[in-house]
Protein backbone atom coordinates (compact mmCIF):
# COMPACT_ATOMS: atom_id res chain seq x y z
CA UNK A 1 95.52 135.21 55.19
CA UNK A 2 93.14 133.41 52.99
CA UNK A 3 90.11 134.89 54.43
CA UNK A 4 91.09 138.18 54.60
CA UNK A 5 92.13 137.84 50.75
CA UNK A 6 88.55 136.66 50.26
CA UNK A 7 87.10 139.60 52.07
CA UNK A 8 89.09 142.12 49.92
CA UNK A 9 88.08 140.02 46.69
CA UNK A 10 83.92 140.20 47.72
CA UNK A 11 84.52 143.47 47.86
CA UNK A 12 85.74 143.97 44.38
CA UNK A 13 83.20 141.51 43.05
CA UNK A 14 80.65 143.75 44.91
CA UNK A 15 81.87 147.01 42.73
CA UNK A 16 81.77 144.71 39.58
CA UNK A 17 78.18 143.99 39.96
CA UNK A 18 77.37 147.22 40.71
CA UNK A 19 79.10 148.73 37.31
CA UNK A 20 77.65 145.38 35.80
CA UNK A 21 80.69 143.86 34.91
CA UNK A 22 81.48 140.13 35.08
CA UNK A 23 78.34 139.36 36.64
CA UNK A 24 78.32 135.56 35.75
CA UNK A 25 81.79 135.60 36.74
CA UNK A 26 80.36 136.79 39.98
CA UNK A 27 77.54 134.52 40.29
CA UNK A 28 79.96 131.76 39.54
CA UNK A 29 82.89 132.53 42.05
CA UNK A 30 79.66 133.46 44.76
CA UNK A 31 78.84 129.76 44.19
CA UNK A 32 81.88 128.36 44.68
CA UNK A 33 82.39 130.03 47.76
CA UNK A 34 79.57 128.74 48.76
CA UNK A 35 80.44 125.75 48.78
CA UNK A 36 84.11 126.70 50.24
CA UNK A 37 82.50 127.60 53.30
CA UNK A 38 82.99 131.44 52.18
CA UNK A 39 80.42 134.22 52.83
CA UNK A 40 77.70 134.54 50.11
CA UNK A 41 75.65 137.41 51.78
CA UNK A 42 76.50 139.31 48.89
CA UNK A 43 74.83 137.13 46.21
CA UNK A 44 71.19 137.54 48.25
């Protein structure tokens, strides 16, 4: 359950970037998956 929660909520961060919303929040929660062990192909 967890990961597919995380897949839905990379995909929202994705759409907030591109309107350029909450992109440190995105940059920060990109990080911290990271380091979760979550996907961060999104942040390159």
């Amino acid at each position: 359950p967890r990961y597919e929660i995380g897949r839905e909520a990379m995909l929202l961060l994705l759409d907030q970037q591109r309107s350029g919303r909450c992109f440190r929040l995105l940059v920060r929660n990109g990080v911290a998956w990271h380091h979760n062990g979550g996907h961060h192909r999104y942040l390159a």
